[in-house]
PDB file of N, CA and C in Angstrom:
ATOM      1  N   UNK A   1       0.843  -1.179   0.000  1.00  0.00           N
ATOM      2  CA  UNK A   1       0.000   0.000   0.000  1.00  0.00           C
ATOM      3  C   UNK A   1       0.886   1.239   0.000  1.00  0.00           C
ATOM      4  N   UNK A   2       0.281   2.714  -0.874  1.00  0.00           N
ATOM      5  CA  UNK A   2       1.014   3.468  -0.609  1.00  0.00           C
ATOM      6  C   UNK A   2       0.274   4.547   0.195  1.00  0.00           C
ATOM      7  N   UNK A   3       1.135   4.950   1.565  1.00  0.00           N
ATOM      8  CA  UNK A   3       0.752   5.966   2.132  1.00  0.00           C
ATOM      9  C   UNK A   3       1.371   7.472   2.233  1.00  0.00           C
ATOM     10  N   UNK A   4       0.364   8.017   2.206  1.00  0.00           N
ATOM     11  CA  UNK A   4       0.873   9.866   2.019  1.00  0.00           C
ATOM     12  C   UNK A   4       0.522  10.472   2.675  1.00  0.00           C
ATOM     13  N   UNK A   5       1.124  11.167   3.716  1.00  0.00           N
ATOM     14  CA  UNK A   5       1.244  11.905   4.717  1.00  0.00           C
ATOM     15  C   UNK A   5       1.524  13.626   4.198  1.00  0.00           C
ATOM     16  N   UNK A   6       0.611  13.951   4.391  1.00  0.00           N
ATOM     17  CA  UNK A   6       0.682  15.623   4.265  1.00  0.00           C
ATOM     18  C   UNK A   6       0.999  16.525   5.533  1.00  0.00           C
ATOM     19  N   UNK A   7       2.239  17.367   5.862  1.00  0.00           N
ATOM     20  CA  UNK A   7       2.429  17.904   7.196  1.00  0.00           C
ATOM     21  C   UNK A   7       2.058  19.608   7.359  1.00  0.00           C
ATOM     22  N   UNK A   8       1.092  20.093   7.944  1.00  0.00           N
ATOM     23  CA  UNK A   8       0.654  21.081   7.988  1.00  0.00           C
ATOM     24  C   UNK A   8       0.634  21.611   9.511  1.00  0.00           C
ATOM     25  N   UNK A   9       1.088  22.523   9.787  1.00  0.00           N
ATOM     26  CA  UNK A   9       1.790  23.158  10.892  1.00  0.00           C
ATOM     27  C   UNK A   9      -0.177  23.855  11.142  1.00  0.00           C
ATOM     28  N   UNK A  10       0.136  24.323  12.991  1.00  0.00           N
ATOM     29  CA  UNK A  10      -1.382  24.488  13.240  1.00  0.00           C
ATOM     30  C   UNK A  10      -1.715  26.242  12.528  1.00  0.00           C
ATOM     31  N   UNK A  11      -1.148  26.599  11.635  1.00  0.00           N
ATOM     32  CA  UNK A  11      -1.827  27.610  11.154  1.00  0.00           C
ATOM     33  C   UNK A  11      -1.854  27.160   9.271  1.00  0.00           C
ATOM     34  N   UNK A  12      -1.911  26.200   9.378  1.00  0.00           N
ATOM     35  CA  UNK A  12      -2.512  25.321   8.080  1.00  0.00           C
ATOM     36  C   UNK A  12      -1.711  25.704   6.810  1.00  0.00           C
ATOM     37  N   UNK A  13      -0.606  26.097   6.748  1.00  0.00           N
ATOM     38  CA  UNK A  13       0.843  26.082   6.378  1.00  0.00           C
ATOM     39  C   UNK A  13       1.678  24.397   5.981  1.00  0.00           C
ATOM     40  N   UNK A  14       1.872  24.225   4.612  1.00  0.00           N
ATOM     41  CA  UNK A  14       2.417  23.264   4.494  1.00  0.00           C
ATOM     42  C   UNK A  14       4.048  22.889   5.032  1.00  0.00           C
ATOM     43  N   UNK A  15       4.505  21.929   5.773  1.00  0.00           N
ATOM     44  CA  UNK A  15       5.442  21.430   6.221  1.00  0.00           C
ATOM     45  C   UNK A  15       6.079  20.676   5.757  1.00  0.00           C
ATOM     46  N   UNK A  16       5.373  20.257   4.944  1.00  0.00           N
ATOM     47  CA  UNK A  16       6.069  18.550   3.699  1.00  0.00           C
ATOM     48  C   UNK A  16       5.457  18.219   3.637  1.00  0.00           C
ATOM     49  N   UNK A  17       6.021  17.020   2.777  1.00  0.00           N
ATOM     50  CA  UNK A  17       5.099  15.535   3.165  1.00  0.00           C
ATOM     51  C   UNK A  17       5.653  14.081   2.499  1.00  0.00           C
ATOM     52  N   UNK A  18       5.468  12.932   2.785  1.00  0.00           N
ATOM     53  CA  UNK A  18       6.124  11.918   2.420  1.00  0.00           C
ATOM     54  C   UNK A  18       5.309  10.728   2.562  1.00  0.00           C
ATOM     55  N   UNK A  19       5.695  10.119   0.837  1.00  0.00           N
ATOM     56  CA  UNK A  19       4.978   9.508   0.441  1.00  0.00           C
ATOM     57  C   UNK A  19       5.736   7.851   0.076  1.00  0.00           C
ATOM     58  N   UNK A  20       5.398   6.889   0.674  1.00  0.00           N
ATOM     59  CA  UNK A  20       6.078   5.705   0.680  1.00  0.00           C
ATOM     60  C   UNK A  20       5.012   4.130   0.802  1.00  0.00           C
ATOM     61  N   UNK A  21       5.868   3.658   0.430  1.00  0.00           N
ATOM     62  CA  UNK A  21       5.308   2.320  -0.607  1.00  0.00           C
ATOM     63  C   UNK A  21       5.121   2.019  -2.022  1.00  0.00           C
ATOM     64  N   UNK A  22       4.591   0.936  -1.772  1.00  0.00           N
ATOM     65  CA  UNK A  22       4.126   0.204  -3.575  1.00  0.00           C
ATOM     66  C   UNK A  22       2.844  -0.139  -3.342  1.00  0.00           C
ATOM     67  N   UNK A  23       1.822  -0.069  -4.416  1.00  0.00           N
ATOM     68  CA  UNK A  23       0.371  -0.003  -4.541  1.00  0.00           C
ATOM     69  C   UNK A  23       0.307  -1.501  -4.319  1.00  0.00           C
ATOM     70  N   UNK A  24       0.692  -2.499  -5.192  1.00  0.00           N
ATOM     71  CA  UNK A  24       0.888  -3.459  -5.547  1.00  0.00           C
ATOM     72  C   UNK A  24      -0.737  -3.806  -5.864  1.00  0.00           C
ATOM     73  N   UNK A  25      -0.886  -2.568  -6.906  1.00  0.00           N
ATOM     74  CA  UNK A  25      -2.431  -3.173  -7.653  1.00  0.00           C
ATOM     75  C   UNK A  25      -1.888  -3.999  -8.854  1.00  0.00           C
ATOM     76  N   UNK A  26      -0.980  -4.120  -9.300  1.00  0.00           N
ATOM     77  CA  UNK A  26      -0.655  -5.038 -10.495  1.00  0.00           C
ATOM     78  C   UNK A  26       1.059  -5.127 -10.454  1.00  0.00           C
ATOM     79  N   UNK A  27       2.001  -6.385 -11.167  1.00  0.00           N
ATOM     80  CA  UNK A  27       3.244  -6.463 -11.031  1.00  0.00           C
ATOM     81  C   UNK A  27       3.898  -5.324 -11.456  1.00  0.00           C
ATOM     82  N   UNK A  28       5.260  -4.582 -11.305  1.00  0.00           N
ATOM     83  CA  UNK A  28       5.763  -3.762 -11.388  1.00  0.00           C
ATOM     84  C   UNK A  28       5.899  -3.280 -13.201  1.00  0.00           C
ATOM     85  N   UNK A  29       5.997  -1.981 -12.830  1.00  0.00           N
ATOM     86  CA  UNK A  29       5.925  -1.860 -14.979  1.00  0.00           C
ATOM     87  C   UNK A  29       4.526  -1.742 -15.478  1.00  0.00           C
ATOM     88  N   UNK A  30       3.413  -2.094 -14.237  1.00  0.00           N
ATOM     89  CA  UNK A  30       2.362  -2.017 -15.016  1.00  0.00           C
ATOM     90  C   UNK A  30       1.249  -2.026 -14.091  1.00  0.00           C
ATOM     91  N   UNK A  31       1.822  -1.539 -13.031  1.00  0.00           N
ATOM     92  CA  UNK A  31       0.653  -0.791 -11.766  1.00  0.00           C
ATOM     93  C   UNK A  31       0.503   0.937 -12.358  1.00  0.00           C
ATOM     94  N   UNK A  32      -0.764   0.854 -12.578  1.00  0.00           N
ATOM     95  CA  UNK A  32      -1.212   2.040 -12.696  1.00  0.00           C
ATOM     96  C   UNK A  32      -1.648   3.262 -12.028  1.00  0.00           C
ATOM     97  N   UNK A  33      -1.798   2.335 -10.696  1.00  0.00           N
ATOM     98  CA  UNK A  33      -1.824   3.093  -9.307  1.00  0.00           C
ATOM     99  C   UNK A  33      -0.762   3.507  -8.504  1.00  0.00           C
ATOM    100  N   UNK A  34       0.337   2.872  -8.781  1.00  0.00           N
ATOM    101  CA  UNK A  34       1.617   3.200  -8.134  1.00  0.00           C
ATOM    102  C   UNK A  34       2.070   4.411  -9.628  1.00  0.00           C
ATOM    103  N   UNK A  35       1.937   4.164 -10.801  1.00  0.00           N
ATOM    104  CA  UNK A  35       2.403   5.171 -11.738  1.00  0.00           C
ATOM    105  C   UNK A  35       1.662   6.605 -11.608  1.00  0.00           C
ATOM    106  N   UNK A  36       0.530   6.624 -11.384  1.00  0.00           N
ATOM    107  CA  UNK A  36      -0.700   8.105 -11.415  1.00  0.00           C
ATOM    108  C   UNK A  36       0.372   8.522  -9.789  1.00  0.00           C
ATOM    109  N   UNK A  37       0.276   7.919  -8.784  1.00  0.00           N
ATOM    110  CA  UNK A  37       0.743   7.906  -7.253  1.00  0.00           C
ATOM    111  C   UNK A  37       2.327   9.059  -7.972  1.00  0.00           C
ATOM    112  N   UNK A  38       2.826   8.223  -8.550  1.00  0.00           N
ATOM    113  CA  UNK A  38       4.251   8.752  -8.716  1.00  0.00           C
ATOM    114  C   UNK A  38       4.173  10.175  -9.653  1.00  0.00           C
ATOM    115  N   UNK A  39       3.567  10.092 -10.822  1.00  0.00           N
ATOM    116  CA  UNK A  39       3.351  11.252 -12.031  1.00  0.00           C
ATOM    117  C   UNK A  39       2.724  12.297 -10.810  1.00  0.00           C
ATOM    118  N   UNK A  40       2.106  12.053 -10.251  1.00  0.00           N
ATOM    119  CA  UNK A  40       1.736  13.242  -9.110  1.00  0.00           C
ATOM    120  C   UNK A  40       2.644  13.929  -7.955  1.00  0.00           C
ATOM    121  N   UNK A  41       3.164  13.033  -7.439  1.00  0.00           N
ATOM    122  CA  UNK A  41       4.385  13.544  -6.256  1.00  0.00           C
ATOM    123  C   UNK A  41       5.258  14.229  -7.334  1.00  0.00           C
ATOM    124  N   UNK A  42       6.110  13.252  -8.199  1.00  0.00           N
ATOM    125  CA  UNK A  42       7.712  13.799  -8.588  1.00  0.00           C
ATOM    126  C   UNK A  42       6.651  15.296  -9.436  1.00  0.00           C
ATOM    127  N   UNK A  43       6.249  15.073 -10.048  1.00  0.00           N
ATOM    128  CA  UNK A  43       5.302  16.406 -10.615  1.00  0.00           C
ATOM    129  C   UNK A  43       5.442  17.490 -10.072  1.00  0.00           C
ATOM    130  N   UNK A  44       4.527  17.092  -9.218  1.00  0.00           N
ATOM    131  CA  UNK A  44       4.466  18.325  -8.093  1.00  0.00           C
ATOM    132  C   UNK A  44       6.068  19.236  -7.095  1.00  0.00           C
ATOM    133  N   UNK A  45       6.683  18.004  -6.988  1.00  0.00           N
ATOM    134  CA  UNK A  45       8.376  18.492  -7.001  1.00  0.00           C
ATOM    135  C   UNK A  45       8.684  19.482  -7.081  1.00  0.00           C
ATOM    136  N   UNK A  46       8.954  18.810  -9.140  1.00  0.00           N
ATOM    137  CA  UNK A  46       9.614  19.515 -10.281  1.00  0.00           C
ATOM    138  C   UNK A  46       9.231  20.370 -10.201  1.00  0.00           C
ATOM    139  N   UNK A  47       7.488  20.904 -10.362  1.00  0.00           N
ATOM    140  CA  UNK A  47       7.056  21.947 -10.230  1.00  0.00           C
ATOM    141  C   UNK A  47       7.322  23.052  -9.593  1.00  0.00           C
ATOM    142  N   UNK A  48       7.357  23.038  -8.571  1.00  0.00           N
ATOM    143  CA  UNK A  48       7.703  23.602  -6.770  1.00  0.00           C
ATOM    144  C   UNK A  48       9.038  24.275  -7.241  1.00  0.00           C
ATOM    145  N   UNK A  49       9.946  23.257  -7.733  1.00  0.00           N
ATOM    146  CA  UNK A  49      11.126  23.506  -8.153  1.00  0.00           C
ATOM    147  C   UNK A  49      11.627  24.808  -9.232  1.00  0.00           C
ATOM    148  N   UNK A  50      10.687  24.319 -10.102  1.00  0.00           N
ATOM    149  CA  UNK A  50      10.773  25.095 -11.316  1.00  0.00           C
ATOM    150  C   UNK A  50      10.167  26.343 -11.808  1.00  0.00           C
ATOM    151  N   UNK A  51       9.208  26.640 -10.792  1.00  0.00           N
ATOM    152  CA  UNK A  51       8.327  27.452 -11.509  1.00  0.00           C
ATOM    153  C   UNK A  51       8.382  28.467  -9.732  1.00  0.00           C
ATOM    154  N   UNK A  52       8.595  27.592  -9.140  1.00  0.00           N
ATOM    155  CA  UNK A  52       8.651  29.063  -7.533  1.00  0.00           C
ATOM    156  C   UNK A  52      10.178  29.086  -7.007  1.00  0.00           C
ATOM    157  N   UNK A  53      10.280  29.926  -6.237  1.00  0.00           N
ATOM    158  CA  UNK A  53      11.646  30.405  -5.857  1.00  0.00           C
ATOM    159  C   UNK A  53      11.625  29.532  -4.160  1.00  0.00           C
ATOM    160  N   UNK A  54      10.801  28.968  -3.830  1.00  0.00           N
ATOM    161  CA  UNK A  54      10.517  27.813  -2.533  1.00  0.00           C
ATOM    162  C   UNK A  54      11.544  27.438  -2.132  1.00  0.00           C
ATOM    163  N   UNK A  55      11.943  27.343  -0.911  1.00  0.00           N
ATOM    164  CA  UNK A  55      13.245  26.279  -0.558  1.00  0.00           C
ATOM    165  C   UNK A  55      12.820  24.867  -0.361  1.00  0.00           C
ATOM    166  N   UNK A  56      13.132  24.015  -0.605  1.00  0.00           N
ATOM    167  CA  UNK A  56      12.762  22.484  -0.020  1.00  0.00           C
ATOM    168  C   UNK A  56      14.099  21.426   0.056  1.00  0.00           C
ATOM    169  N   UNK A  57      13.868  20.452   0.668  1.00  0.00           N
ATOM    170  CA  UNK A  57      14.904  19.591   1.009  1.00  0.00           C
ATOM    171  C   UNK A  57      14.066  18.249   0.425  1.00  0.00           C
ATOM    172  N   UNK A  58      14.731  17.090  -0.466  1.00  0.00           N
ATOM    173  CA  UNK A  58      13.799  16.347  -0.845  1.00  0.00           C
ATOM    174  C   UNK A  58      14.802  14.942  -0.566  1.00  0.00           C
ATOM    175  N   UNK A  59      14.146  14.069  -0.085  1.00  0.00           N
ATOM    176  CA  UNK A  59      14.976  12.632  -0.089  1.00  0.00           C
ATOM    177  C   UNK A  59      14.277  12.084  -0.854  1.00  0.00           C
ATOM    178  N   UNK A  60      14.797  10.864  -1.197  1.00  0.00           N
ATOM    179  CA  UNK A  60      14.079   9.327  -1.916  1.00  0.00           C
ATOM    180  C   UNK A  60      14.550   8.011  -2.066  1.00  0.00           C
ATOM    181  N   UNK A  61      14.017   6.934  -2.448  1.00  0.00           N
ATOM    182  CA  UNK A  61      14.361   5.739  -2.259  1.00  0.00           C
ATOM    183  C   UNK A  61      13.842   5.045  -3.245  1.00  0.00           C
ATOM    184  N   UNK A  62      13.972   4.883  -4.594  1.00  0.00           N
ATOM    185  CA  UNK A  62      13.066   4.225  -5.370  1.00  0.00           C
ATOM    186  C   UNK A  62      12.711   2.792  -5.072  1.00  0.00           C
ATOM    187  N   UNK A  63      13.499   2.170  -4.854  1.00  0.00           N
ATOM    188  CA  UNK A  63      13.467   0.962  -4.200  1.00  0.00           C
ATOM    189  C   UNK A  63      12.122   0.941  -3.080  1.00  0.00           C
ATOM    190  N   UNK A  64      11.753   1.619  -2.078  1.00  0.00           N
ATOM    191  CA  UNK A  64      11.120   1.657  -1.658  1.00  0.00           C
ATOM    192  C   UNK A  64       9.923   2.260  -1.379  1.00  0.00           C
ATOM    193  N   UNK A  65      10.008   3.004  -2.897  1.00  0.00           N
ATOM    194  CA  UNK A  65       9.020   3.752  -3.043  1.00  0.00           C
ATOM    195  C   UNK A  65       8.789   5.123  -2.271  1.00  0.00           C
ATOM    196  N   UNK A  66       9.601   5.468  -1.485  1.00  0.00           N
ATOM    197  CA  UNK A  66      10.200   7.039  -0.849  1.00  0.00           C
ATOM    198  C   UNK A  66      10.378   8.130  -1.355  1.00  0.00           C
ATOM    199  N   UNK A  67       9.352   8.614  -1.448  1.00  0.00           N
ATOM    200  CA  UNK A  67       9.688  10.426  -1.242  1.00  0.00           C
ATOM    201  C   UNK A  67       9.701  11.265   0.107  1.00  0.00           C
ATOM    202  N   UNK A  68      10.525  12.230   0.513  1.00  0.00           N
ATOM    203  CA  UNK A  68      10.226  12.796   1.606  1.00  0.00           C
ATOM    204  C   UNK A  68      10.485  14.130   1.152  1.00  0.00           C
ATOM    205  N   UNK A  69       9.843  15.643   1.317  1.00  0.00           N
ATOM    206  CA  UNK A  69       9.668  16.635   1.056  1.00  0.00           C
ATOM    207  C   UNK A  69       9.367  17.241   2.440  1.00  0.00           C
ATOM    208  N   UNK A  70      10.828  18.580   2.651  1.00  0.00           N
ATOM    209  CA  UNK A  70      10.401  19.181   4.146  1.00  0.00           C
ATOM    210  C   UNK A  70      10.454  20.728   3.466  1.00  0.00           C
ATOM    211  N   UNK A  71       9.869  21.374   3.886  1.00  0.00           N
ATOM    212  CA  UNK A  71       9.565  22.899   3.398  1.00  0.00           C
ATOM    213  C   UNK A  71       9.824  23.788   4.639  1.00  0.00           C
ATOM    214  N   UNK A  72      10.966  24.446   5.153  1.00  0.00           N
ATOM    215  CA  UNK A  72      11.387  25.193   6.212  1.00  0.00           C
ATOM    216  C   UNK A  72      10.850  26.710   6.614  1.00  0.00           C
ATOM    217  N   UNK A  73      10.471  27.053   5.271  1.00  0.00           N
ATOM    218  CA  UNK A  73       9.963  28.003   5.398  1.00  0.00           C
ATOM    219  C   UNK A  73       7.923  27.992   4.822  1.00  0.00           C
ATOM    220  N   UNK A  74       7.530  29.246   5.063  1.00  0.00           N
ATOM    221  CA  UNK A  74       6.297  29.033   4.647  1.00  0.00           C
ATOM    222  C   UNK A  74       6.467  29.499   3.465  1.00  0.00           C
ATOM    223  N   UNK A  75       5.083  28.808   2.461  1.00  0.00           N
ATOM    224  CA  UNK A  75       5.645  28.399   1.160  1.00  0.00           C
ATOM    225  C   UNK A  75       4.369  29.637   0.268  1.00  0.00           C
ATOM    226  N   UNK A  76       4.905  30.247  -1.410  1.00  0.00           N
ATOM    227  CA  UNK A  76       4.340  30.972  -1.991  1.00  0.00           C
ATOM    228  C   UNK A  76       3.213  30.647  -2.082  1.00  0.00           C
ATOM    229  N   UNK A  77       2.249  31.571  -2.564  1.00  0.00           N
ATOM    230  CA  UNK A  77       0.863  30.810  -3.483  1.00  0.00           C
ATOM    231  C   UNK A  77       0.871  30.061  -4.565  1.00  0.00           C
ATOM    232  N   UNK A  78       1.715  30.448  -5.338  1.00  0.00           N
ATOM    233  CA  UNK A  78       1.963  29.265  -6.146  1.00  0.00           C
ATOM    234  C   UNK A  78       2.545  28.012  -5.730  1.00  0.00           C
ATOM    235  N   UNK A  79       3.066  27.675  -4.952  1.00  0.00           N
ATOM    236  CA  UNK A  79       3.759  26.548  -4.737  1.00  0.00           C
ATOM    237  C   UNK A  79       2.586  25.604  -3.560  1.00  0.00           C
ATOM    238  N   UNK A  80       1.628  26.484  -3.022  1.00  0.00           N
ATOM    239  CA  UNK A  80       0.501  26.100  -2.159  1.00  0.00           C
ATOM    240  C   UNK A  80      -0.595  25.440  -3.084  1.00  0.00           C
ATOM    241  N   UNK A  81      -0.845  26.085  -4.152  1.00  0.00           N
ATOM    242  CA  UNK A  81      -1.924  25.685  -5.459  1.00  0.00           C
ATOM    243  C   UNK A  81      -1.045  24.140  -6.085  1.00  0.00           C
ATOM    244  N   UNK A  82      -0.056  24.529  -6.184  1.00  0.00           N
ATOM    245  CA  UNK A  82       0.486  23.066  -6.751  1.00  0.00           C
ATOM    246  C   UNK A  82       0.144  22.116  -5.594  1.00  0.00           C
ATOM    247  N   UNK A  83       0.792  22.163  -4.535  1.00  0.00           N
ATOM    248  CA  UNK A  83       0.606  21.002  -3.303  1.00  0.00           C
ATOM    249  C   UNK A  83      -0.966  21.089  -3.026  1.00  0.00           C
ATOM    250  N   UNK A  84      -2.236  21.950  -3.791  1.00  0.00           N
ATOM    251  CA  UNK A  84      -3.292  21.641  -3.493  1.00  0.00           C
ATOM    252  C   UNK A  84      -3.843  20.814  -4.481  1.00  0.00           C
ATOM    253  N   UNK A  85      -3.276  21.450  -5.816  1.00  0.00           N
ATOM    254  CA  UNK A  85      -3.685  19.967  -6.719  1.00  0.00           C
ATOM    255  C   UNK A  85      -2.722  18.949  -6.642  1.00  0.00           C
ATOM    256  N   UNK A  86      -2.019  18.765  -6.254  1.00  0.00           N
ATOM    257  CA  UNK A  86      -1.102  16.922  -5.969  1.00  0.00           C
ATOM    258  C   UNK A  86      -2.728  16.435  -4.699  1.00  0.00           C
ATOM    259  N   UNK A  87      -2.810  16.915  -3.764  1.00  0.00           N
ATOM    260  CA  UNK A  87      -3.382  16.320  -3.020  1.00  0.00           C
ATOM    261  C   UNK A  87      -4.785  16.318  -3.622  1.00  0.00           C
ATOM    262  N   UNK A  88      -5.776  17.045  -4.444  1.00  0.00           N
ATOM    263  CA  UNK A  88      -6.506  16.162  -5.153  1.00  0.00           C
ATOM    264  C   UNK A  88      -6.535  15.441  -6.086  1.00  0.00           C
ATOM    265  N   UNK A  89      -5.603  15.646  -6.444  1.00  0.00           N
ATOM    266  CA  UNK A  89      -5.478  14.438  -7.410  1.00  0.00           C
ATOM    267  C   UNK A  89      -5.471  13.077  -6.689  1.00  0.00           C
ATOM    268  N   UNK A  90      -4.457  13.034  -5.435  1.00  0.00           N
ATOM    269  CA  UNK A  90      -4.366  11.788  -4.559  1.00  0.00           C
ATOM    270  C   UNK A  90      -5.621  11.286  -3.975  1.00  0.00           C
ATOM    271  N   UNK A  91      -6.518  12.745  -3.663  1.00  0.00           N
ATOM    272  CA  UNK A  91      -7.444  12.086  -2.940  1.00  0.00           C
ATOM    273  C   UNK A  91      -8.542  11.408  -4.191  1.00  0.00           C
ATOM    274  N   UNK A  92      -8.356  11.392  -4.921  1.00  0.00           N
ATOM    275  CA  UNK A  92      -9.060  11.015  -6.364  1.00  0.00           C
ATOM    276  C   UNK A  92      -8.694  10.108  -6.813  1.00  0.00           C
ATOM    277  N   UNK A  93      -7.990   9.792  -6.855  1.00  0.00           N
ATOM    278  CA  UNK A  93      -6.903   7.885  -6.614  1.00  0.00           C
ATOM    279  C   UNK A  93      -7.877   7.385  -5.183  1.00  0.00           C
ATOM    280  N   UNK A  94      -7.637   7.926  -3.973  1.00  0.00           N
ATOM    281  CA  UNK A  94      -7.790   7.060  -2.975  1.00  0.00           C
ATOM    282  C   UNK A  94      -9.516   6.826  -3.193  1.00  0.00           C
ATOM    283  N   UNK A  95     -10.103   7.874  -3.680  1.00  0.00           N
ATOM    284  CA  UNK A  95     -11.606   7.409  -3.362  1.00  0.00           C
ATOM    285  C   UNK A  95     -11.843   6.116  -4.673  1.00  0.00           C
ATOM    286  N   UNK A  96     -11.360   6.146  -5.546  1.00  0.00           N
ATOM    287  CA  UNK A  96     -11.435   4.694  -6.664  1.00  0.00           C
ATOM    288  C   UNK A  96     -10.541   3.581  -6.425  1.00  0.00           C
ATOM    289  N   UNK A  97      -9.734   3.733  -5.350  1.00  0.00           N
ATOM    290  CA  UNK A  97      -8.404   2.683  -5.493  1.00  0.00           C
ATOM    291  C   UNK A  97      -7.787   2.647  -3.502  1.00  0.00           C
ATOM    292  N   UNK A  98      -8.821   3.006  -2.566  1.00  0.00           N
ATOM    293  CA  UNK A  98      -8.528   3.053  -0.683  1.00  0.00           C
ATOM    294  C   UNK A  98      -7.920   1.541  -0.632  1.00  0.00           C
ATOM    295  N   UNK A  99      -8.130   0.451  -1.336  1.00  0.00           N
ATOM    296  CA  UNK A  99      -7.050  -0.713  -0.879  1.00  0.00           C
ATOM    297  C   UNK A  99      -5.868  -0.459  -1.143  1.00  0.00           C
ATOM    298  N   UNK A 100      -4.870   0.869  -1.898  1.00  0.00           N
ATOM    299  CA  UNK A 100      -3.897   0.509  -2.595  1.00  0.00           C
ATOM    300  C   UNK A 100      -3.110   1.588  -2.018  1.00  0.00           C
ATOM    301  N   UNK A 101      -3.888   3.020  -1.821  1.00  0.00           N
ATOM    302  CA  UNK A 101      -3.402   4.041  -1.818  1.00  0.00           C
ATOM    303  C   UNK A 101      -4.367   5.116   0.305  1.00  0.00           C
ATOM    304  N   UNK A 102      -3.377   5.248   0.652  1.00  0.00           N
ATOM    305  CA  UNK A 102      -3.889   5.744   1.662  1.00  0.00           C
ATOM    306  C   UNK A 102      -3.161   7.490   1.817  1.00  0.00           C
ATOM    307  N   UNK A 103      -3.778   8.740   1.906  1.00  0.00           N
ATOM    308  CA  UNK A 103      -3.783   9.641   2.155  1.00  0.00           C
ATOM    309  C   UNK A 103      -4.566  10.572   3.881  1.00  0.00           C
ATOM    310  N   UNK A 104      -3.149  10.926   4.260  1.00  0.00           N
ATOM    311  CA  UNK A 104      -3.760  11.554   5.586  1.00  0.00           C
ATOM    312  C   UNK A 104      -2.676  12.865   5.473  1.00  0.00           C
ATOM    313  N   UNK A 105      -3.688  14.012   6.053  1.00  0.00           N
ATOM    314  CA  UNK A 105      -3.314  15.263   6.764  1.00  0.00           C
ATOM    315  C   UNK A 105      -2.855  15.043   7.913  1.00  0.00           C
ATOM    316  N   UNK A 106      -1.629  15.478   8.423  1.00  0.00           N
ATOM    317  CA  UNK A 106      -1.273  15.585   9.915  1.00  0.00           C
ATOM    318  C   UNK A 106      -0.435  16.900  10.092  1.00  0.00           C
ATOM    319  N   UNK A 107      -1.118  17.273  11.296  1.00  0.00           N
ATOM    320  CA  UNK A 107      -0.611  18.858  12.044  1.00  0.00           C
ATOM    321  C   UNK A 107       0.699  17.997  12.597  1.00  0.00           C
ATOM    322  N   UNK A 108       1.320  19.346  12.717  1.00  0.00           N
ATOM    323  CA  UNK A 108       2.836  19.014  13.260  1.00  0.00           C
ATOM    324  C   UNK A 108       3.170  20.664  13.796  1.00  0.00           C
TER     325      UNK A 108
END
């Protein structure tokens, strides 16, 4: 299963977030749920990356299906609109596919 943890500080400010596992809705190369899962995180990244002036710190693990994303500072509007569509998009996976893919908000 893959789970995604969204970290939002108590004035609802994104903190990161990190996303780990394998869907294992079908063998590797041809899970479609672990591929939409992935085209959405690294996406959203690149994005963050490319298009705002944001600081972030990013780990990963392909092997284990690991992303981790920490955001030190509070983050532009643009870079807030991107991390708002990654997370519907996810939550749009989880409502067709909750055996494979799990999404939670947590204050920190």
């Amino acid at each position: 299963m893959i789970h995604v943890t969204v970290y939002k500080d108590k004035n609802d400010h994104y903190r990161g977030f990190r996303c780990d596992g394998h869907a294992e809705y079908a063998e590797p190369g041809e899970d479609i749920v672990c591929s939409a899962v992935s085209v959405l995180v690294i996406n959203t990244v690149n994005a963050i990356e490319q298009l705002t002036e944001d600081a972030f710190s990013v780990g990963a693990d392909e092997e284990y299906g690991l992303i981790d994303v920490d955001f030190p500072d509070t983050l532009s509007h643009d870079a807030v609109l991107l991390l708002d569509t990654m997370i519907m998009g996810l939550q749009s996976i989880e409502e067709t596919h909750s055996e494979f893919i799990h999404l939670e908000i947590e204050e920190v």
